[in-house]
C-alpha atoms as a PDB file:
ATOM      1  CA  UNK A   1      -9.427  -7.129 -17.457  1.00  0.00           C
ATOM      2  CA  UNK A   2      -6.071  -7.480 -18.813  1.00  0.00           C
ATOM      3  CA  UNK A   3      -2.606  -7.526 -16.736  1.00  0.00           C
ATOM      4  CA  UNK A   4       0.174  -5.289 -16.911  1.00  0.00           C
ATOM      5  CA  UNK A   5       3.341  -5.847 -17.640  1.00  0.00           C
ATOM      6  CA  UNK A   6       3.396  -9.735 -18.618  1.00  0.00           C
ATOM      7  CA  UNK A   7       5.147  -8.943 -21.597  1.00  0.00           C
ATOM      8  CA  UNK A   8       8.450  -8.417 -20.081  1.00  0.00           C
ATOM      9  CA  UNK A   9       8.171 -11.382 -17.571  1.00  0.00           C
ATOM     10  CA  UNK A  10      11.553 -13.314 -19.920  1.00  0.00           C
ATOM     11  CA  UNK A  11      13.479 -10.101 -18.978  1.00  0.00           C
ATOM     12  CA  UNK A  12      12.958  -9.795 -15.110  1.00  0.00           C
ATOM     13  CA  UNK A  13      15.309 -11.239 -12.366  1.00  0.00           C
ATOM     14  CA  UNK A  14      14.469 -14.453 -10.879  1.00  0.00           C
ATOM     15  CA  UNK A  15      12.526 -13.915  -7.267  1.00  0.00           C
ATOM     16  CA  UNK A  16      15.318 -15.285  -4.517  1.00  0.00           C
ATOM     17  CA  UNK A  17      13.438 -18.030  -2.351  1.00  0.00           C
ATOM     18  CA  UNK A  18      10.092 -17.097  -4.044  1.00  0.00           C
ATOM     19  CA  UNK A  19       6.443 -17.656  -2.152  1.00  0.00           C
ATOM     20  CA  UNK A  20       3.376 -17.803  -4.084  1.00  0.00           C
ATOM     21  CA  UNK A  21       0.539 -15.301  -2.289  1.00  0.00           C
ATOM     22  CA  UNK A  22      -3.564 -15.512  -3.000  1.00  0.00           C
ATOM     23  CA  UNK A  23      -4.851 -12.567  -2.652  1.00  0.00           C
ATOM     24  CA  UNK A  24      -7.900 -10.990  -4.098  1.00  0.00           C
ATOM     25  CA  UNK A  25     -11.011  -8.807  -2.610  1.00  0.00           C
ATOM     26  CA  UNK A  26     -14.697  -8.619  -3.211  1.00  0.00           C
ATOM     27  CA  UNK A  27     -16.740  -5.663  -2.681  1.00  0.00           C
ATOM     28  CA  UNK A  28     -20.593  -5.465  -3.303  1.00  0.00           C
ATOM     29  CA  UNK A  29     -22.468  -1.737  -3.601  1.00  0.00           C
ATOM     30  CA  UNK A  30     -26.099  -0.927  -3.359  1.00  0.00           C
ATOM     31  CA  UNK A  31     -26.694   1.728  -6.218  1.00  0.00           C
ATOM     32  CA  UNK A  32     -29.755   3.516  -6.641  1.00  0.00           C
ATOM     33  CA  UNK A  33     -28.747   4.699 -10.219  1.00  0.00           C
ATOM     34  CA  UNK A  34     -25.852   4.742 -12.646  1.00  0.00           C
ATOM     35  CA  UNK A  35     -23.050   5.612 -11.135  1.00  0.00           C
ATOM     36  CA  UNK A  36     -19.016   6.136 -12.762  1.00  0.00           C
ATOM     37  CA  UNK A  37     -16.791   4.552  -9.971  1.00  0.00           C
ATOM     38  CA  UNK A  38     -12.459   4.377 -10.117  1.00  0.00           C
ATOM     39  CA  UNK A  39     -10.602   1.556  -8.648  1.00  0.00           C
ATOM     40  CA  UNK A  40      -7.275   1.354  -7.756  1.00  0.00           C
ATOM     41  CA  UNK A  41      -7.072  -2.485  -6.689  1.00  0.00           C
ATOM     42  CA  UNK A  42      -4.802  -4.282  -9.615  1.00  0.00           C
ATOM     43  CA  UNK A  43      -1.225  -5.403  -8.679  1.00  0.00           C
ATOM     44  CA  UNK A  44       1.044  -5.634 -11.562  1.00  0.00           C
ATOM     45  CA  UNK A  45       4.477  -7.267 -12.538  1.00  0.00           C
ATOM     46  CA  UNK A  46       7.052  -4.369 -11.025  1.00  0.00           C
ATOM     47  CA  UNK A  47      10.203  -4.190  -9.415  1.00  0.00           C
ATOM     48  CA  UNK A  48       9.713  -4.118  -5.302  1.00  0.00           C
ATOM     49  CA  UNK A  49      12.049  -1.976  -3.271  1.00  0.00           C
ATOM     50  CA  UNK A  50      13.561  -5.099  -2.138  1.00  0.00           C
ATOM     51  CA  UNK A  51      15.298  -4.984  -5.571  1.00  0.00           C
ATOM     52  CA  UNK A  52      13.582  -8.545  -6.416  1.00  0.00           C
ATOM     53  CA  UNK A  53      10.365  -8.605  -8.896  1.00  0.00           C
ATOM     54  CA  UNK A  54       6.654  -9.060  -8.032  1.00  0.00           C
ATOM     55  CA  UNK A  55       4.751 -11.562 -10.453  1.00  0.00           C
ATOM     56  CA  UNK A  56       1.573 -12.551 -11.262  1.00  0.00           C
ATOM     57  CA  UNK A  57       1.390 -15.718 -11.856  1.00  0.00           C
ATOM     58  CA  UNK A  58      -2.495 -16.179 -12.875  1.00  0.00           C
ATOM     59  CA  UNK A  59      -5.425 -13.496 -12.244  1.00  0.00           C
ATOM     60  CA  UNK A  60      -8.782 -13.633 -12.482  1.00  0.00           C
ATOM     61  CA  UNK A  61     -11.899 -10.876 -12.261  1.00  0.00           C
ATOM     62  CA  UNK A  62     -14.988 -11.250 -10.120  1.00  0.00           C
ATOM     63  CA  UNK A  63     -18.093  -9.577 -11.137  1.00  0.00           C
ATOM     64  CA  UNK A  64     -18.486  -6.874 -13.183  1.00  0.00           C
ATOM     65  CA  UNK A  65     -14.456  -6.710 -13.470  1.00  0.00           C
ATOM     66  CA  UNK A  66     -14.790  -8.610 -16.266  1.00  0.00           C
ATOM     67  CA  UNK A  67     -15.979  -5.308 -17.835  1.00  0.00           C
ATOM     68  CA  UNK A  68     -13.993  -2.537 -17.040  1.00  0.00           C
ATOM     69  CA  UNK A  69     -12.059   0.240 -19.206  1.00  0.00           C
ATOM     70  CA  UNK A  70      -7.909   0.515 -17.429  1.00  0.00           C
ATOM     71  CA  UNK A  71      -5.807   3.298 -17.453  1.00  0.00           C
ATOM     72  CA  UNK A  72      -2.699   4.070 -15.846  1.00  0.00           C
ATOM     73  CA  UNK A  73      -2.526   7.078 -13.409  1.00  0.00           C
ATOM     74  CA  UNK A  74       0.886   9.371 -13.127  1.00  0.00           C
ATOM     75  CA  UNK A  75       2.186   7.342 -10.561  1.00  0.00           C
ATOM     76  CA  UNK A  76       2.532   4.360 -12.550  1.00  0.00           C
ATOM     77  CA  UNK A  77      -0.986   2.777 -10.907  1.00  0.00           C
ATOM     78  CA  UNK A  78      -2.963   0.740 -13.051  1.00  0.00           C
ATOM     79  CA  UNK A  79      -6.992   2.533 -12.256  1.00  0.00           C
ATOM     80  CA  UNK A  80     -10.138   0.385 -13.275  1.00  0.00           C
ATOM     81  CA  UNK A  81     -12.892   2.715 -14.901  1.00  0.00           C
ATOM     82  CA  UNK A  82     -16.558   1.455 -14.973  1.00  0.00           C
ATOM     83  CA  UNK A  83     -19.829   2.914 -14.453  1.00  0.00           C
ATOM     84  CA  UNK A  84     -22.151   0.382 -11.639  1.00  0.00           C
ATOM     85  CA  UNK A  85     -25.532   0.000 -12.991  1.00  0.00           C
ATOM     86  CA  UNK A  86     -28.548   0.362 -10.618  1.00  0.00           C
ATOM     87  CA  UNK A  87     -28.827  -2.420  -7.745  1.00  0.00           C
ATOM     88  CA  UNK A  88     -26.251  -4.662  -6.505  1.00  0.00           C
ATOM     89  CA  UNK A  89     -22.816  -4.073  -8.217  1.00  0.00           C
ATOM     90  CA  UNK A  90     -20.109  -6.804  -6.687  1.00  0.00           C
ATOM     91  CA  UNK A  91     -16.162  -5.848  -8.275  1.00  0.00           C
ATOM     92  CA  UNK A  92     -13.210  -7.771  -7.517  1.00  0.00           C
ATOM     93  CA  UNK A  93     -10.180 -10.129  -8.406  1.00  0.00           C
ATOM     94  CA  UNK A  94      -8.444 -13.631  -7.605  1.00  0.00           C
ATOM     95  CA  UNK A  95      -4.799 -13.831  -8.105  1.00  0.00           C
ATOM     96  CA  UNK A  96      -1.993 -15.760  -7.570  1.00  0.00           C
ATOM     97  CA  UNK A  97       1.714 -13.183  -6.942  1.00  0.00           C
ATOM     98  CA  UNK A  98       4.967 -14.605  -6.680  1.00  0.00           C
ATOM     99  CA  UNK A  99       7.575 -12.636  -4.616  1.00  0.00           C
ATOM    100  CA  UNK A 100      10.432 -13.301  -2.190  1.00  0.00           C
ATOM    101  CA  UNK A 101      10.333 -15.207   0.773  1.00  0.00           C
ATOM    102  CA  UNK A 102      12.412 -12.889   2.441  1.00  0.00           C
ATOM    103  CA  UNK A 103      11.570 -10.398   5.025  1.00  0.00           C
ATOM    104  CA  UNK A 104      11.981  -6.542   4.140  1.00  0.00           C
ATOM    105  CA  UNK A 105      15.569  -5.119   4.333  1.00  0.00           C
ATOM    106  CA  UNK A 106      17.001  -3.881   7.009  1.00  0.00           C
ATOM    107  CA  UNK A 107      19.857  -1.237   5.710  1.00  0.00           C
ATOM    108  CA  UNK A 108      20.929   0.620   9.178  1.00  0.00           C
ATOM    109  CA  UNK A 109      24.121   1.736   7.329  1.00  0.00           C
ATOM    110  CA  UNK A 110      22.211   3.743   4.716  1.00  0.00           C
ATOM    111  CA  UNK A 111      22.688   7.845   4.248  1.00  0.00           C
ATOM    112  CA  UNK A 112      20.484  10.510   3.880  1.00  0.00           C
ATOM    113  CA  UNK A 113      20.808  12.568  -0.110  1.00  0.00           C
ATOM    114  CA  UNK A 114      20.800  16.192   0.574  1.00  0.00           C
ATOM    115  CA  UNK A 115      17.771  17.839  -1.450  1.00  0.00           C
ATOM    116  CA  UNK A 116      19.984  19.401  -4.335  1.00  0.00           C
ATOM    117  CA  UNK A 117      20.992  15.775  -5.306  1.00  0.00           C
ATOM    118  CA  UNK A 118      17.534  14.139  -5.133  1.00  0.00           C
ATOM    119  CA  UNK A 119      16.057  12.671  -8.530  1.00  0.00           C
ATOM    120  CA  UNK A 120      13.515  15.341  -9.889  1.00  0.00           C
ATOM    121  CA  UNK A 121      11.049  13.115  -9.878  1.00  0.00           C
ATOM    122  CA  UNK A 122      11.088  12.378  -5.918  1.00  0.00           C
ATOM    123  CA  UNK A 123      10.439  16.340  -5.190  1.00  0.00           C
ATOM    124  CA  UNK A 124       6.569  16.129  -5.498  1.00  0.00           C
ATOM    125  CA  UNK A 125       7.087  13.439  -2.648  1.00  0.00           C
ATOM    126  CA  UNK A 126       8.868  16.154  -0.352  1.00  0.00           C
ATOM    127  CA  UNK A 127       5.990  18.738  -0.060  1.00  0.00           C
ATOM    128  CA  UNK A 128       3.103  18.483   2.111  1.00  0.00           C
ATOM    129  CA  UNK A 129      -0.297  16.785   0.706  1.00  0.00           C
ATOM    130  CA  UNK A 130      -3.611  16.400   1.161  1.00  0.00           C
ATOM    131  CA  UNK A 131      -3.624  14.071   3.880  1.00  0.00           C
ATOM    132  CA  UNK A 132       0.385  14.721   4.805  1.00  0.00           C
ATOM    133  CA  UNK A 133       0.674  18.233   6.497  1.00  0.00           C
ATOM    134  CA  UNK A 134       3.756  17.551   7.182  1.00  0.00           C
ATOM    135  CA  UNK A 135       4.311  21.787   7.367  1.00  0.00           C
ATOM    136  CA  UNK A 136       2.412  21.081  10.591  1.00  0.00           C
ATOM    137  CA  UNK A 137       4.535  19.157  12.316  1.00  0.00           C
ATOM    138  CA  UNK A 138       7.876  20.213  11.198  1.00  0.00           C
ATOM    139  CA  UNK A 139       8.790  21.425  14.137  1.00  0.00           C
ATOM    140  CA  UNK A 140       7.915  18.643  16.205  1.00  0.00           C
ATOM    141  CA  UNK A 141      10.196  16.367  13.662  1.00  0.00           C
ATOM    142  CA  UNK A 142      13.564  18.578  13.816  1.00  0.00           C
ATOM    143  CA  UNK A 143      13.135  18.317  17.581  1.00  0.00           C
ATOM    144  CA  UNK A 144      12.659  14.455  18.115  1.00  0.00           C
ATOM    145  CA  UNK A 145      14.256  13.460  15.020  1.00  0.00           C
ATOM    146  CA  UNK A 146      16.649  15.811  13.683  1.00  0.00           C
ATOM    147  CA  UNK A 147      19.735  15.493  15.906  1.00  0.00           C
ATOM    148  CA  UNK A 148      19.851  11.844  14.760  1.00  0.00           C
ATOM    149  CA  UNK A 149      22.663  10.796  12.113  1.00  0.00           C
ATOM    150  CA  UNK A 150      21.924   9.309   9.273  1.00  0.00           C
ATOM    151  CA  UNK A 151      18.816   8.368   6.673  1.00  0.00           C
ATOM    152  CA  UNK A 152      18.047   4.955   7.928  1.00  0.00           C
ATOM    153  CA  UNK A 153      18.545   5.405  11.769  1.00  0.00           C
ATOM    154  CA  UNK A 154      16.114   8.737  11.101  1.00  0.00           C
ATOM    155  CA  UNK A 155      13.142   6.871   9.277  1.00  0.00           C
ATOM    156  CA  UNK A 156      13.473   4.028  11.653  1.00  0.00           C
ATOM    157  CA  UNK A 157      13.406   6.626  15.399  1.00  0.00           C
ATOM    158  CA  UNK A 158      10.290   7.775  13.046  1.00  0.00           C
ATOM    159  CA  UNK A 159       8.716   4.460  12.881  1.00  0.00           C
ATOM    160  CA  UNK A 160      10.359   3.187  16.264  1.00  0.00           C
ATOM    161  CA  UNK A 161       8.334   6.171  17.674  1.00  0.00           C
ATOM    162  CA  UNK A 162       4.595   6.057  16.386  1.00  0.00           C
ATOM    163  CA  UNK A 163       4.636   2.243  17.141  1.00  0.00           C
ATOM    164  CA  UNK A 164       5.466   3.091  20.958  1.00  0.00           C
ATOM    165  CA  UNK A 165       2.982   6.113  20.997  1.00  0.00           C
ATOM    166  CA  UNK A 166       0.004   5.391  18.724  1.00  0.00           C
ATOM    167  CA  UNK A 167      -2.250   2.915  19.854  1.00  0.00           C
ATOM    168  CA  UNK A 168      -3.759   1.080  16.835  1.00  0.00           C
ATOM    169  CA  UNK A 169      -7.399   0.805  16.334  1.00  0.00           C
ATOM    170  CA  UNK A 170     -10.352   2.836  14.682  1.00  0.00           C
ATOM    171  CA  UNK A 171     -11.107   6.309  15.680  1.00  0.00           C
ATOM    172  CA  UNK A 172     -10.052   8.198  12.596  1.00  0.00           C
ATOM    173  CA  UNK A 173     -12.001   8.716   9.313  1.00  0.00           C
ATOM    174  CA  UNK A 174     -11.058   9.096   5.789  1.00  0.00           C
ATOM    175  CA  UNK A 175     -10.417  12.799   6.100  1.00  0.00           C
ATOM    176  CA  UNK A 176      -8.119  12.190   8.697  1.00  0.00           C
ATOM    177  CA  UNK A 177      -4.868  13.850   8.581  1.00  0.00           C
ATOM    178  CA  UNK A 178      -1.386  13.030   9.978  1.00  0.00           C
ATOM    179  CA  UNK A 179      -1.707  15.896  12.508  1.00  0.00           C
ATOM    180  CA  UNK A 180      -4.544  14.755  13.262  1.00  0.00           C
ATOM    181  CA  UNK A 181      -3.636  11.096  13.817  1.00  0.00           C
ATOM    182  CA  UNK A 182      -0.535  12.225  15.493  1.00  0.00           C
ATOM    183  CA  UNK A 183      -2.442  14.626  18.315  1.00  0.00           C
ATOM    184  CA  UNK A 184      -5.088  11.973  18.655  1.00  0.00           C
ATOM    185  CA  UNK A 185      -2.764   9.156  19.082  1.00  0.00           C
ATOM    186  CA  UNK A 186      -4.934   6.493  17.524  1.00  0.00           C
ATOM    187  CA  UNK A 187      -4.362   5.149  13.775  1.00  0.00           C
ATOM    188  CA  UNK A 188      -4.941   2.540  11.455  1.00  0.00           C
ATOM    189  CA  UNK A 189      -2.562   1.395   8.737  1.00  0.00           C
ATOM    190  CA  UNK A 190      -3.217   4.442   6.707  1.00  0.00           C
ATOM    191  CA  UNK A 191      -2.969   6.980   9.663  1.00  0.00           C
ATOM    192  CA  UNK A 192       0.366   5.170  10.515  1.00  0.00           C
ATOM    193  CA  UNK A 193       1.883   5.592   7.195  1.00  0.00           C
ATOM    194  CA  UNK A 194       0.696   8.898   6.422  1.00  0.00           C
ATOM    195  CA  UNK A 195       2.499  10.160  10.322  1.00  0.00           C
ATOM    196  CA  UNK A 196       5.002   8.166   9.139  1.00  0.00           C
ATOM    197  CA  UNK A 197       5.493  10.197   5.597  1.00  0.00           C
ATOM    198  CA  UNK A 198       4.525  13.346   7.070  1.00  0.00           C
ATOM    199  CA  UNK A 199       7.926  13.289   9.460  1.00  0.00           C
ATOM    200  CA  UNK A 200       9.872  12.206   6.911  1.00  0.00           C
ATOM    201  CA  UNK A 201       8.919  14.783   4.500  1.00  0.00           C
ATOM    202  CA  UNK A 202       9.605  17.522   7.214  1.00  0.00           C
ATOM    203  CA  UNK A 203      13.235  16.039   7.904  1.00  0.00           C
ATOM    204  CA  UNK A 204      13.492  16.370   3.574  1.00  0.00           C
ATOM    205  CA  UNK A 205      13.318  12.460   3.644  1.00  0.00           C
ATOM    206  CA  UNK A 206      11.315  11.951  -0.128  1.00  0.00           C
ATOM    207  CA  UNK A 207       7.800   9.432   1.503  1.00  0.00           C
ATOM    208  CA  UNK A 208       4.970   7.923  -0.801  1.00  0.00           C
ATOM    209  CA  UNK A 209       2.283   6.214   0.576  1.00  0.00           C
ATOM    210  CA  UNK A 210       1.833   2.398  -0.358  1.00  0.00           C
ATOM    211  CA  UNK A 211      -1.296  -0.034  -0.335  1.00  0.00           C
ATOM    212  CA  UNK A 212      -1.146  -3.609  -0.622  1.00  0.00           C
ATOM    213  CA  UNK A 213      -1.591  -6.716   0.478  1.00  0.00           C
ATOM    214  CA  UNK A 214      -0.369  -8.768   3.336  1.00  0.00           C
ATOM    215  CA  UNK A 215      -0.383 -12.192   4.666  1.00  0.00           C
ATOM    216  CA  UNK A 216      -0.054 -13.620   7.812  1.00  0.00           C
ATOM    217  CA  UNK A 217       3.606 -15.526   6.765  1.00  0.00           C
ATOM    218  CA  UNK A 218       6.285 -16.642   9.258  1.00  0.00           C
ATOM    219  CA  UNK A 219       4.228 -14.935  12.182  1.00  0.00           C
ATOM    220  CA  UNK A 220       1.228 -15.926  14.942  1.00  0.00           C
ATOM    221  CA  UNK A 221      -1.797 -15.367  12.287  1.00  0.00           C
ATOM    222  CA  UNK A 222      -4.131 -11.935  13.039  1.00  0.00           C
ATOM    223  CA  UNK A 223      -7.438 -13.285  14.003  1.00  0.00           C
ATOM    224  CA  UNK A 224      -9.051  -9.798  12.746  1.00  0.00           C
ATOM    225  CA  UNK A 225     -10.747  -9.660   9.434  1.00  0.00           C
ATOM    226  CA  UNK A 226      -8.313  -9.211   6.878  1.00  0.00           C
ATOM    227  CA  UNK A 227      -7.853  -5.514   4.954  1.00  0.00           C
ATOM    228  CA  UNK A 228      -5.919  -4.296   2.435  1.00  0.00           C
ATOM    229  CA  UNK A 229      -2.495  -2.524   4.018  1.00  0.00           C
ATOM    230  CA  UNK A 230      -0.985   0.326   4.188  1.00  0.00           C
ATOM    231  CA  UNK A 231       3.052   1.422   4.571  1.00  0.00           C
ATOM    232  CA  UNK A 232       5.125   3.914   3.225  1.00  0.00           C
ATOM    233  CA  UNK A 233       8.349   3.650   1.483  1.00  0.00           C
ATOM    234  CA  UNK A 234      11.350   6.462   2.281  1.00  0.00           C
ATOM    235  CA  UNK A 235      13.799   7.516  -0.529  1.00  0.00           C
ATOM    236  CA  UNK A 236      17.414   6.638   0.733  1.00  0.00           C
ATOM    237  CA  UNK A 237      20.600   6.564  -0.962  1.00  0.00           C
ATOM    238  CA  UNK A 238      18.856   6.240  -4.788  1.00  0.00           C
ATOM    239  CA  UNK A 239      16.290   3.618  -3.681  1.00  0.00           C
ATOM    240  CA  UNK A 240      13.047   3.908  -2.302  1.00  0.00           C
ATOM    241  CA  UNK A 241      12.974   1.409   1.114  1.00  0.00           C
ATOM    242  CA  UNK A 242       9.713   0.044   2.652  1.00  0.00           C
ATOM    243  CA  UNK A 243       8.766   1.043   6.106  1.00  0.00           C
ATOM    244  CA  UNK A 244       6.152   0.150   7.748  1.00  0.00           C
ATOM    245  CA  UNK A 245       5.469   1.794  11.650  1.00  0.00           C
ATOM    246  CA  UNK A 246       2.100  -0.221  12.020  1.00  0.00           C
ATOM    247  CA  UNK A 247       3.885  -3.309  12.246  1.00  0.00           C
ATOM    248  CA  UNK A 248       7.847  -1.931  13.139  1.00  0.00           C
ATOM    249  CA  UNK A 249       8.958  -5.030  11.916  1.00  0.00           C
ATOM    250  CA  UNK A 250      10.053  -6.770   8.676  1.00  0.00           C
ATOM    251  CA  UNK A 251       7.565  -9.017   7.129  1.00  0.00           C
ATOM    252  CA  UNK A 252       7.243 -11.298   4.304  1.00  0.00           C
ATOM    253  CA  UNK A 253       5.143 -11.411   1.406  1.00  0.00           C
ATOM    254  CA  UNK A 254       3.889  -7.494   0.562  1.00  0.00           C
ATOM    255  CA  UNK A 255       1.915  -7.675  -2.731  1.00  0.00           C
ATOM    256  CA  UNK A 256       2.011  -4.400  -4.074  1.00  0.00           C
ATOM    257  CA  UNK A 257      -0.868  -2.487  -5.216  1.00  0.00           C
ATOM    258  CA  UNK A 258      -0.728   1.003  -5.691  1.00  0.00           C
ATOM    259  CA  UNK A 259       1.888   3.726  -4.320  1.00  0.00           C
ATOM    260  CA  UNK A 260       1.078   7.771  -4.379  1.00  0.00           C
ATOM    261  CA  UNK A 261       1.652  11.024  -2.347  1.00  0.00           C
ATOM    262  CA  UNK A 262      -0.799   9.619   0.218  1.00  0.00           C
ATOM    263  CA  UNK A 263      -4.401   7.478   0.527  1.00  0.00           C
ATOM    264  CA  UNK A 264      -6.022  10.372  -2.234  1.00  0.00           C
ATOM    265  CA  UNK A 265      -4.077   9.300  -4.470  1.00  0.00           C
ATOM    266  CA  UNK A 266      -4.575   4.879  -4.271  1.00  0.00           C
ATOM    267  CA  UNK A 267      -8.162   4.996  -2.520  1.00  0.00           C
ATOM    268  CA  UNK A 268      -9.160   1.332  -3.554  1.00  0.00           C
ATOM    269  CA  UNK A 269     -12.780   2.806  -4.386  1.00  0.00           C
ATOM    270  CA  UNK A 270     -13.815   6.466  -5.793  1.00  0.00           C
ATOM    271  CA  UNK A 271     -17.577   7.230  -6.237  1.00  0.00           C
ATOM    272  CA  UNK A 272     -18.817   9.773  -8.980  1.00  0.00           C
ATOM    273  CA  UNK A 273     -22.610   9.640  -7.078  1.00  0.00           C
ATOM    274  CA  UNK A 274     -24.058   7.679  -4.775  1.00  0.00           C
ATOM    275  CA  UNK A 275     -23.137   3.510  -3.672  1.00  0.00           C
ATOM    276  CA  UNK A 276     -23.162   2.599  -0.617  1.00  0.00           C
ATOM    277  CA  UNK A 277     -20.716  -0.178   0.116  1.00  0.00           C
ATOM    278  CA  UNK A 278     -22.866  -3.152   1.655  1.00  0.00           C
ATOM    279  CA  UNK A 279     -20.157  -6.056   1.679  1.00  0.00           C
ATOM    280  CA  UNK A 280     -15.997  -6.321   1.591  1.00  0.00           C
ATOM    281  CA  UNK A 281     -13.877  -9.313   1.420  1.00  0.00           C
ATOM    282  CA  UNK A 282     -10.329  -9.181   1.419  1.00  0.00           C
ATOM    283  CA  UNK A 283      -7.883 -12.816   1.348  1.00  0.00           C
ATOM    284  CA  UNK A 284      -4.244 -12.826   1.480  1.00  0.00           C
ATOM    285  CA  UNK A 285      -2.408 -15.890   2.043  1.00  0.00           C
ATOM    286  CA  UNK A 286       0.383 -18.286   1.562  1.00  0.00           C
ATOM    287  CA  UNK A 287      -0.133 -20.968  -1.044  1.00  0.00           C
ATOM    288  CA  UNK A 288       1.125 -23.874  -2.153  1.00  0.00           C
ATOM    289  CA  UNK A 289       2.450 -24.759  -5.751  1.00  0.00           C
ATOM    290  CA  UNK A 290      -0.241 -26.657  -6.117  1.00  0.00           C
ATOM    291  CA  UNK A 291      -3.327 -24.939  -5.456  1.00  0.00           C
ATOM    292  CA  UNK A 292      -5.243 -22.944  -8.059  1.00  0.00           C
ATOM    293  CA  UNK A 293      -7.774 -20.396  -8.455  1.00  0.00           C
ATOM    294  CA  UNK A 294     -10.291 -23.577  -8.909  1.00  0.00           C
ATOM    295  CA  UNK A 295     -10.612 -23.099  -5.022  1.00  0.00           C
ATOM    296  CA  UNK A 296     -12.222 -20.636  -3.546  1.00  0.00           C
ATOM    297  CA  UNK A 297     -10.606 -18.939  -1.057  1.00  0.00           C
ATOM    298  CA  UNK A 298     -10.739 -18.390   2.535  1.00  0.00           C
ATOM    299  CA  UNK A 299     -10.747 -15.256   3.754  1.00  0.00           C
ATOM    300  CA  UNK A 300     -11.391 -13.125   7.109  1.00  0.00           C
ATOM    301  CA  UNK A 301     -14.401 -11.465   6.349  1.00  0.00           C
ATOM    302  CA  UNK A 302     -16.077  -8.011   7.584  1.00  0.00           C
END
């Protein structure tokens, strides 16, 4: 396993109040024959919406990660390729990501850019998905959302909204859809951000779906086992923010994984066959200077 992006570490901007974040996951499969699998699961070195940069600061594979072919999808994700032999496969990582101790922006003053001066490249995130039928509840959006002035003060009703009216807890699957979340009022993380794209799409608000992870820094620690996150981020006067209407607060210390159209696109596991996933383990936390990957880490487990 190699890392992205190290190369131009001399040429980013220093982090402003940096914190150092372990993170890493384990997951173990039962596979009755060989079987080609895709993972999207490796942060990289990258620039974070907060305009401050996301380092890795050491990495290092568990299991069969040590073996794996990586390619990088059109959305800039870095996608391990490996076929699991027959048995128990376990694939993972350790790492150590520097980013800033500060919690996610809050920008109420920003506009909204009118469709005919969006980027080309933030169209594709304006049309309805696989998991984002956001033609569905268009509707629905103009009428809560749309006499409401401004980019910002939109996306945040929009967050401000599902947080007050979707309870959070397990009763959706992985073919879920927004509608669906939305009528059902019950979400998850992914649910959350994909209502949360889906109304901004439909008020021409570009949305992408982000994975990650996220510690339990500067707040009352969540005594549930830890998972990998989910938020979106909305494209607002040339920059693409971070939202997040699980939480509806700002938080500190997102390590970035992945970002797409929606969960299709950054699904930490794809199966070409059949493995049934026996075991996850997921760790995010603060660390000190200090500590290395020499200790093994602590995390909430399933």
């Amino acid at each position: 396993m190699t890392q992205q992006g190290s190369a131009s570490r001399a040429e980013d901007s220093p982090i402003e109040r940096p914190v150092r974040v372990r993170a890493g996951f384990s997951l173990t499969f039962e596979v009755p024959y060989p079987t080609p699998m895709l993972f999207v699961v490796q942060p990289g070195d990258r620039l974070q919406p907060t305009g401050t940069r996301q380092r890795i600061i050491d990495a290092r594979a568990l299991g069969a990660a040590e073996n794996i072919h990586t390619y990088t999808d059109g959305h800039g994700n870095v996608v391990w390729r490996t076929v699991a032999q027959p048995g128990s496969f376990t694939i993972g990582h350790d790492l150590i990501a520097e980013v800033t101790r500060n919690p996610d922006p809050v920008l109420s003053h920003l506009k909204k850019t009118m469709v005919e001066h969006l980027p080309d490249e933030t169209i594709q995130y304006l049309l309805p998905s696989r998991y984002v039928d956001s033609d569905l509840i268009s509707a629905e959006a103009w009428d809560r959302f749309g006499h409401i002035s401004g980019g910002w003060a939109q996306v945040q009703a929009i967050n401000d909204f599902l947080f007050d009216e979707c309870t959070y807890g397990y009763g959706s699957n992985s073919s879920t859809s927004a509608k669906q979340a939305l009528d059902s009022r019950r979400a998850v993380c992914r649910d959350f951000a994909h209502m949360g794209i889906a109304f901004c799409r439909a008020l021409n608000i570009p949305a992408r779906y982000v994975c990650g992870y996220m510690p339990d820094i500067d707040i009352v620690p969540d005594p549930v086992p830890m998972d990998f996150h989910a938020w979106f981020e909305a494209f607002l006067d040339g920059q693409w923010r971070t939202f997040d209407a699980r939480h509806n607060k700002p938080r500190v210390g997102r390590v970035l994984i992945a970002q797409g159209r929606d969960a299709s696109d950054v699904a930490f596991s794809t199966t070409f066959g059949s493995a049934r996933l026996t075991h996850m383990k997921v760790w995010a936390d603060e660390t000190d200077l200090e500590n290395t990957l020499d200790i093994e880490p602590k995390p909430r487990i399933f």
